[in-house]
PDB file of N, CA and C in Angstrom:
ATOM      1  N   UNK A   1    -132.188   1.143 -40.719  1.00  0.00           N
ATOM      2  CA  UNK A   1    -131.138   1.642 -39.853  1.00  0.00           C
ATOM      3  C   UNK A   1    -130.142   2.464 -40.659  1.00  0.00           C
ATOM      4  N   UNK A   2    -129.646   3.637 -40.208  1.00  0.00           N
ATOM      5  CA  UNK A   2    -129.520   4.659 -41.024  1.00  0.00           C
ATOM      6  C   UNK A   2    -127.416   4.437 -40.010  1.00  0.00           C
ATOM      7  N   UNK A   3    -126.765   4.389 -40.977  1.00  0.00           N
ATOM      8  CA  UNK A   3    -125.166   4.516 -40.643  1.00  0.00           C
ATOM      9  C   UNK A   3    -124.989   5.894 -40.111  1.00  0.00           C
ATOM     10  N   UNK A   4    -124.191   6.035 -39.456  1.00  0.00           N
ATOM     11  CA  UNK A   4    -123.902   7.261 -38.430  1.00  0.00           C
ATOM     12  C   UNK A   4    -122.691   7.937 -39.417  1.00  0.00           C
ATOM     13  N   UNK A   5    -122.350   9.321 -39.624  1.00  0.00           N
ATOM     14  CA  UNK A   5    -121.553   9.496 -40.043  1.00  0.00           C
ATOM     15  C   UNK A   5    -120.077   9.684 -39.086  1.00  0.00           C
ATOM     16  N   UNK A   6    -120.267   9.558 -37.828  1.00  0.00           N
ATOM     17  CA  UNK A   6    -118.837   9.941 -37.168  1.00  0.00           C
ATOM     18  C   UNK A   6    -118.913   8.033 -36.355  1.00  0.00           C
ATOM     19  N   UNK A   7    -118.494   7.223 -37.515  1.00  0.00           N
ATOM     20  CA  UNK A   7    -117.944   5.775 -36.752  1.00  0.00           C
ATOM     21  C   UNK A   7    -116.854   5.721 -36.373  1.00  0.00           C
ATOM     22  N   UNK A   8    -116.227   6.034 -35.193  1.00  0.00           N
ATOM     23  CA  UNK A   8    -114.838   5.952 -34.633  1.00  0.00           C
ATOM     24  C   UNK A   8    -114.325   3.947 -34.952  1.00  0.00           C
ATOM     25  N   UNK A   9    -113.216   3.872 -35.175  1.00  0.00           N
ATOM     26  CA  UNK A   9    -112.332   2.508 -35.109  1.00  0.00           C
ATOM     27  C   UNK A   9    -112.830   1.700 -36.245  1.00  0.00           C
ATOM     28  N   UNK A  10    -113.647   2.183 -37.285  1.00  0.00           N
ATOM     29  CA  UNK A  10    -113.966   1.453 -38.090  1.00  0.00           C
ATOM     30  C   UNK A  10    -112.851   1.490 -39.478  1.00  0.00           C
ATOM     31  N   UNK A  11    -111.788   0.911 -39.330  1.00  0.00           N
ATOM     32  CA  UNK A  11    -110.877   0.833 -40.359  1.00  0.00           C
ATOM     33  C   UNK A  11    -110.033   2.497 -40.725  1.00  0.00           C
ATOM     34  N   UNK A  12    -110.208   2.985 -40.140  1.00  0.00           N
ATOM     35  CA  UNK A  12    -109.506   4.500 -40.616  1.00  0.00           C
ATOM     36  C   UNK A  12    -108.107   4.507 -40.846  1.00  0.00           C
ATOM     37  N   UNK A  13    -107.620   4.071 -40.289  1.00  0.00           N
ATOM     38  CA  UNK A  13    -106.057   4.145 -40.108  1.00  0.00           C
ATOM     39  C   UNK A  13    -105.605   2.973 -40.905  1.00  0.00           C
ATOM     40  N   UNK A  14    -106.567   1.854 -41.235  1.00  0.00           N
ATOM     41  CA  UNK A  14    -105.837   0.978 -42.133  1.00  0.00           C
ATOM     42  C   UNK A  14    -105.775   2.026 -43.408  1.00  0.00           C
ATOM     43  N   UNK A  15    -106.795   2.813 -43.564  1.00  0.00           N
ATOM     44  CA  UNK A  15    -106.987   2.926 -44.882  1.00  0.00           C
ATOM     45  C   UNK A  15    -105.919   4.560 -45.074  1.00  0.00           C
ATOM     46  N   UNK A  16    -105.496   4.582 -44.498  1.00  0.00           N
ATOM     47  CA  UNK A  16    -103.978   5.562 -44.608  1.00  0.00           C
ATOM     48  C   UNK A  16    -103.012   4.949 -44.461  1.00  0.00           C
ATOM     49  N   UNK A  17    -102.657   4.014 -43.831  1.00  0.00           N
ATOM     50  CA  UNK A  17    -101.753   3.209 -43.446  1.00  0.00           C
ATOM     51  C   UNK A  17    -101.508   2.109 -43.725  1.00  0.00           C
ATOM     52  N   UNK A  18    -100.203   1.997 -44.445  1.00  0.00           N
ATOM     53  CA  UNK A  18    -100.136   0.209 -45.354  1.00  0.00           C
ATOM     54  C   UNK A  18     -99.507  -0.412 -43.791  1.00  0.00           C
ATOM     55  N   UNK A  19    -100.204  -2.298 -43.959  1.00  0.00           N
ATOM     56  CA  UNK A  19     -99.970  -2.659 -43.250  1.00  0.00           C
ATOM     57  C   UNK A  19     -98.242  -2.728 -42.755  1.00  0.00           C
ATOM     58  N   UNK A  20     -97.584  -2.575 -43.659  1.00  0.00           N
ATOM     59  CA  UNK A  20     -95.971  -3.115 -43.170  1.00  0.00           C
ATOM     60  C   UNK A  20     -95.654  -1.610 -42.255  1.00  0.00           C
ATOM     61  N   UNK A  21     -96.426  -0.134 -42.668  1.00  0.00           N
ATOM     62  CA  UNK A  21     -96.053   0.745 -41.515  1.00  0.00           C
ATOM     63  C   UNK A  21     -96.568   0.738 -40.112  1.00  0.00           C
ATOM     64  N   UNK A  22     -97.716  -0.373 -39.931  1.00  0.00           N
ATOM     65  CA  UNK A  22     -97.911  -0.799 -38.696  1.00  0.00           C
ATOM     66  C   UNK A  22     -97.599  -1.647 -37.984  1.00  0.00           C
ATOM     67  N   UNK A  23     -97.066  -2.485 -38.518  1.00  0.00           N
ATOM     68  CA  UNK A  23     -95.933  -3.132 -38.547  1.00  0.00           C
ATOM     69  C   UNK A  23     -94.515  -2.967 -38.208  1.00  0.00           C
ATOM     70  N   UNK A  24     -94.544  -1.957 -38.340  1.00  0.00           N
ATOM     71  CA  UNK A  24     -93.022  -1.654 -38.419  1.00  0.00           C
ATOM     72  C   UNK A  24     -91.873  -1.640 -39.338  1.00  0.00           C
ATOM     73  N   UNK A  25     -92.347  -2.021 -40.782  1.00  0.00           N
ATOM     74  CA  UNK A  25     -91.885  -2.151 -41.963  1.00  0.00           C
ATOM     75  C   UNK A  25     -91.003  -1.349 -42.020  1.00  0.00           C
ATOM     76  N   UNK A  26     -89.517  -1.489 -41.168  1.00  0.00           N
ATOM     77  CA  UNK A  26     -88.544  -0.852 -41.994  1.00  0.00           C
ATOM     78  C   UNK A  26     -87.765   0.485 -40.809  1.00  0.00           C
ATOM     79  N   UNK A  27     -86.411   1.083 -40.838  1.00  0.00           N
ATOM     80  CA  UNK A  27     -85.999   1.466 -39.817  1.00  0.00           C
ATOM     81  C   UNK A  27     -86.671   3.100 -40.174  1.00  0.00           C
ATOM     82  N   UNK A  28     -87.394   3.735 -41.145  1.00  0.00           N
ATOM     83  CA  UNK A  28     -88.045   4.838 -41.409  1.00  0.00           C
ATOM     84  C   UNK A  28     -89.389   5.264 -41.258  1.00  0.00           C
ATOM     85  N   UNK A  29     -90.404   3.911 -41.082  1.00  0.00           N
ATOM     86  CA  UNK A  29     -91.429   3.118 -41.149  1.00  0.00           C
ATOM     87  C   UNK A  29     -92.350   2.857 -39.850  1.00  0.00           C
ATOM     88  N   UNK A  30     -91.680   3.605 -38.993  1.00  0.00           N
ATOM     89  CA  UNK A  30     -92.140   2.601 -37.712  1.00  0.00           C
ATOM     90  C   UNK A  30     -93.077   3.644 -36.728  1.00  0.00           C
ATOM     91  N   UNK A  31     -94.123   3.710 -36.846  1.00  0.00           N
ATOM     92  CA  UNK A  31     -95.530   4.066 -36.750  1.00  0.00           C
ATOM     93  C   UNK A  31     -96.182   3.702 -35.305  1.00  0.00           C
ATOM     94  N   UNK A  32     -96.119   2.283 -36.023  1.00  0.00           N
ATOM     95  CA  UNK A  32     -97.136   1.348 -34.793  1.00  0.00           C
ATOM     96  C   UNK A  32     -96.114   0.452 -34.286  1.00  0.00           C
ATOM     97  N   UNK A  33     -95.137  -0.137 -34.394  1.00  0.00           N
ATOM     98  CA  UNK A  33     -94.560  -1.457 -35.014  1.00  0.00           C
ATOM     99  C   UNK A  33     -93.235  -1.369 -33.538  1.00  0.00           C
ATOM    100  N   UNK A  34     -92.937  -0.363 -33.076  1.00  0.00           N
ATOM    101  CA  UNK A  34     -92.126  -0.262 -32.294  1.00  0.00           C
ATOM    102  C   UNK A  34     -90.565  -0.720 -32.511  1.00  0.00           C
ATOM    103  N   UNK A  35     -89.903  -1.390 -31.763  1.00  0.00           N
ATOM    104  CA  UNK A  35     -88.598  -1.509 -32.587  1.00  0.00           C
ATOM    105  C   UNK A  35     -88.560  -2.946 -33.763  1.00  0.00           C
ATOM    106  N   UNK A  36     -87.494  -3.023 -34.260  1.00  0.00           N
ATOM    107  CA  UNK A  36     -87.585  -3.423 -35.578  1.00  0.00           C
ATOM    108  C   UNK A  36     -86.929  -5.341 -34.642  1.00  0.00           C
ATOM    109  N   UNK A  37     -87.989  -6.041 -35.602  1.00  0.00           N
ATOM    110  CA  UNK A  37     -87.380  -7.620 -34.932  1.00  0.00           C
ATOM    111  C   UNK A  37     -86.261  -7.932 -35.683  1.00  0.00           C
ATOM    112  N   UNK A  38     -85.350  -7.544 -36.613  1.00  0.00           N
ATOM    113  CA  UNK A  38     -84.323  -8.379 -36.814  1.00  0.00           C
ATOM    114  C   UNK A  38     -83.576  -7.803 -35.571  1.00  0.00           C
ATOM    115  N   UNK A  39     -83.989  -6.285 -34.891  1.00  0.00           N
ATOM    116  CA  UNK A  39     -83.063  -5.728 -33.779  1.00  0.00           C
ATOM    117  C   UNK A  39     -83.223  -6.869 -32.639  1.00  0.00           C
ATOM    118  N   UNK A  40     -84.184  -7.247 -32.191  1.00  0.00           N
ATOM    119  CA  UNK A  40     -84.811  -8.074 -31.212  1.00  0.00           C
ATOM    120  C   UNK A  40     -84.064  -9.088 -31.535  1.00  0.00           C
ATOM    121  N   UNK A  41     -83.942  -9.652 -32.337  1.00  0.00           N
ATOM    122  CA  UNK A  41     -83.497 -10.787 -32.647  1.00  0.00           C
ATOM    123  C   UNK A  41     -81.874 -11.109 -32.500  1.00  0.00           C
ATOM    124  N   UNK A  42     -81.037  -9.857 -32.528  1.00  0.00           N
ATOM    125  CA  UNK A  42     -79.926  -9.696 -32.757  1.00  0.00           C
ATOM    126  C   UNK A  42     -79.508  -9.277 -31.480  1.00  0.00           C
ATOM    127  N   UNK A  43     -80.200  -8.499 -30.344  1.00  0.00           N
ATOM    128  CA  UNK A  43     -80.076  -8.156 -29.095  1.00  0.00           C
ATOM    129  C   UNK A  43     -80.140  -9.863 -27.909  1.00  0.00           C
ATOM    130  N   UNK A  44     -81.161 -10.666 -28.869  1.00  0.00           N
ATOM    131  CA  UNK A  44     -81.606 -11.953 -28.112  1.00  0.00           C
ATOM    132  C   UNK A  44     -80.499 -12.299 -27.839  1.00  0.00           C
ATOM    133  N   UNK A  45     -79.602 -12.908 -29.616  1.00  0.00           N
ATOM    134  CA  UNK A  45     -78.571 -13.785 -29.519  1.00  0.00           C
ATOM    135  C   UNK A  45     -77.977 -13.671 -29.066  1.00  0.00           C
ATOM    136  N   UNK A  46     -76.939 -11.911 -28.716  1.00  0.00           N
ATOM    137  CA  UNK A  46     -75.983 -11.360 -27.739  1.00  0.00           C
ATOM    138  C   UNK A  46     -76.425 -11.687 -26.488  1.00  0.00           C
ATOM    139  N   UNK A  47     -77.329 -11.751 -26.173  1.00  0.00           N
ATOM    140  CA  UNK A  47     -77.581 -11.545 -24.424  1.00  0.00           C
ATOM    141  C   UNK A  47     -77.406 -13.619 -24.202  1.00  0.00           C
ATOM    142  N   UNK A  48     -77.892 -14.305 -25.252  1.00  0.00           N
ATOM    143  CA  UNK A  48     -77.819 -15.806 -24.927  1.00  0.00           C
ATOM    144  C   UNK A  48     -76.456 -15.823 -25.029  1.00  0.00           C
ATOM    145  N   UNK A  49     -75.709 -15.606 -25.972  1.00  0.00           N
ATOM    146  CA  UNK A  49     -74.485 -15.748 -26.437  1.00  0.00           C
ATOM    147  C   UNK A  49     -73.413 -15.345 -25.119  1.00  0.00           C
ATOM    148  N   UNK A  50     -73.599 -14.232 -24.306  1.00  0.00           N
ATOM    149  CA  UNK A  50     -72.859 -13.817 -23.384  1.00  0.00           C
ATOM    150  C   UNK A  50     -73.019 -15.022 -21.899  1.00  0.00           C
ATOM    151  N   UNK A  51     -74.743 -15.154 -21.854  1.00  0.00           N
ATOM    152  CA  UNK A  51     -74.431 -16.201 -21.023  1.00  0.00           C
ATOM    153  C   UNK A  51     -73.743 -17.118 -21.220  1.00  0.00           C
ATOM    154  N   UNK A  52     -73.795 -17.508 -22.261  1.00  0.00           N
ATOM    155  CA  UNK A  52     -72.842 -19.354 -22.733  1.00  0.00           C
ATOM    156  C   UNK A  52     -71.861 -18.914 -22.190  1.00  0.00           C
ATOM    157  N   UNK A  53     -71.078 -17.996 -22.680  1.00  0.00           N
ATOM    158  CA  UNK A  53     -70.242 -17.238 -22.345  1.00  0.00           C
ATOM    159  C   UNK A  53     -69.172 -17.511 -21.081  1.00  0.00           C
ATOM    160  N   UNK A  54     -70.254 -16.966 -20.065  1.00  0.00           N
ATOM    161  CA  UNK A  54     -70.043 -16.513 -18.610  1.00  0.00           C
ATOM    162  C   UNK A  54     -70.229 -18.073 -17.867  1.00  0.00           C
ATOM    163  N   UNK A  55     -71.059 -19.096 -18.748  1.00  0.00           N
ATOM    164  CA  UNK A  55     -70.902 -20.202 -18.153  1.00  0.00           C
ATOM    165  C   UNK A  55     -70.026 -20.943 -18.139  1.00  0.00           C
ATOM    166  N   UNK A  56     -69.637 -20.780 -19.235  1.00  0.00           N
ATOM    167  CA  UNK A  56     -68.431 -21.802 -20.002  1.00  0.00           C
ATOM    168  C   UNK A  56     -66.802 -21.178 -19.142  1.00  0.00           C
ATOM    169  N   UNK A  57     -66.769 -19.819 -18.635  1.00  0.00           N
ATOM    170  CA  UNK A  57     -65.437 -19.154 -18.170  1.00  0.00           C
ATOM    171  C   UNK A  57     -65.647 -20.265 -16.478  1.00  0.00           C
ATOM    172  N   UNK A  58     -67.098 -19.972 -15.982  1.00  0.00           N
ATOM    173  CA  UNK A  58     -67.403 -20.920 -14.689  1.00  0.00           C
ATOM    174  C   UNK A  58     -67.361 -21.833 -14.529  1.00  0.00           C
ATOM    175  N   UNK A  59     -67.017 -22.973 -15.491  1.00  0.00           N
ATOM    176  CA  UNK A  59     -66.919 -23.977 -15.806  1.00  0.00           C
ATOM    177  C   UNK A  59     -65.377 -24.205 -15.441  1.00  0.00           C
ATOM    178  N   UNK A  60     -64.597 -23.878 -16.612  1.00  0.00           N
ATOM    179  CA  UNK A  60     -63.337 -24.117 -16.852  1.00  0.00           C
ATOM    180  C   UNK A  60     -62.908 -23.736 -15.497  1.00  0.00           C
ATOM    181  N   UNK A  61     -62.929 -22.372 -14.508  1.00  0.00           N
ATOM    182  CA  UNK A  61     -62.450 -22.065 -13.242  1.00  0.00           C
ATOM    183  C   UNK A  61     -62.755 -22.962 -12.167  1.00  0.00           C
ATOM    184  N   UNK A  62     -63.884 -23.800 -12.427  1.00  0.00           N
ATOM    185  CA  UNK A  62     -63.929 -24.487 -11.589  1.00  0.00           C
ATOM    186  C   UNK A  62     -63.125 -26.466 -11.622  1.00  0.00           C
ATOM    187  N   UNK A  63     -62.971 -26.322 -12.927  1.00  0.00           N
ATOM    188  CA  UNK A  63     -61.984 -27.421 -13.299  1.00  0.00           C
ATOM    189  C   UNK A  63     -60.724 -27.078 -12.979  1.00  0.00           C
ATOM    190  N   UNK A  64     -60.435 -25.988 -13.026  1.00  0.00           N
ATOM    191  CA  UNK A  64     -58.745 -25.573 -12.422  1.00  0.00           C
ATOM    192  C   UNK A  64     -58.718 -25.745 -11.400  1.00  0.00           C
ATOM    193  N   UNK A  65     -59.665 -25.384 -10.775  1.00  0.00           N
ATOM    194  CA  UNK A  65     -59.646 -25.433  -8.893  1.00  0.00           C
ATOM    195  C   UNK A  65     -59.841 -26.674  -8.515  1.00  0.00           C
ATOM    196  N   UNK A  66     -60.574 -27.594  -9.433  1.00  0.00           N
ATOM    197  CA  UNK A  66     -60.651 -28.925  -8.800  1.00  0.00           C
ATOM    198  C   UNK A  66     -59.323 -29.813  -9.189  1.00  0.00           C
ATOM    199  N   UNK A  67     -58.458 -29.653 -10.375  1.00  0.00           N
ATOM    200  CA  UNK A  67     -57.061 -30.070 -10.902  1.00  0.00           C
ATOM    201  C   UNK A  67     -56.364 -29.629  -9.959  1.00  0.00           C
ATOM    202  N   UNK A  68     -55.977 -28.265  -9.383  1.00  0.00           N
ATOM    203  CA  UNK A  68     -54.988 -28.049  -8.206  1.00  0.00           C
ATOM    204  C   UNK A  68     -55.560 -28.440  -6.702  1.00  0.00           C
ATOM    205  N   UNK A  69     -56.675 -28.567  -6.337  1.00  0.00           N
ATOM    206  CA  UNK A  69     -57.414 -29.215  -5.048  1.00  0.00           C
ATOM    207  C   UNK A  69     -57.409 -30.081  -4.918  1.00  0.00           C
TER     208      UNK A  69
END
């Protein structure tokens, strides 16, 4: 069995491409990798962080209303 010379998906792009640029290795880097996870990570905490947030203001308003009611 004789190898074909045009093998599409057989490693090509690894072999130009270090894994951390497919990855996403880095805010210059980003190839394959899409946005960068410490961003993800830092977008998470804000968005949890705001709920606590918004719960904790719903909370307390509703202890005022039940102290004057």
């Amino acid at each position: 069995m004789a190898r074909g010379g045009n093998m599409l998906g057989v490693g090509g792009a690894r072999q130009h491409l270090g894994r951390k640029a497919l990855r996403g290795g880095g805010p210059a880097g980003r190839i394959g990798g899409g946005t960068d996870p410490q961003a993800q990570k830092r977008a998470l905490l804000r968005k949890l962080q705001e709920q606590r947030d918004a719960e904790k203001e719903q909370k307390s308003e509703q202890k005022q209303e039940q102290e004057q009611g």
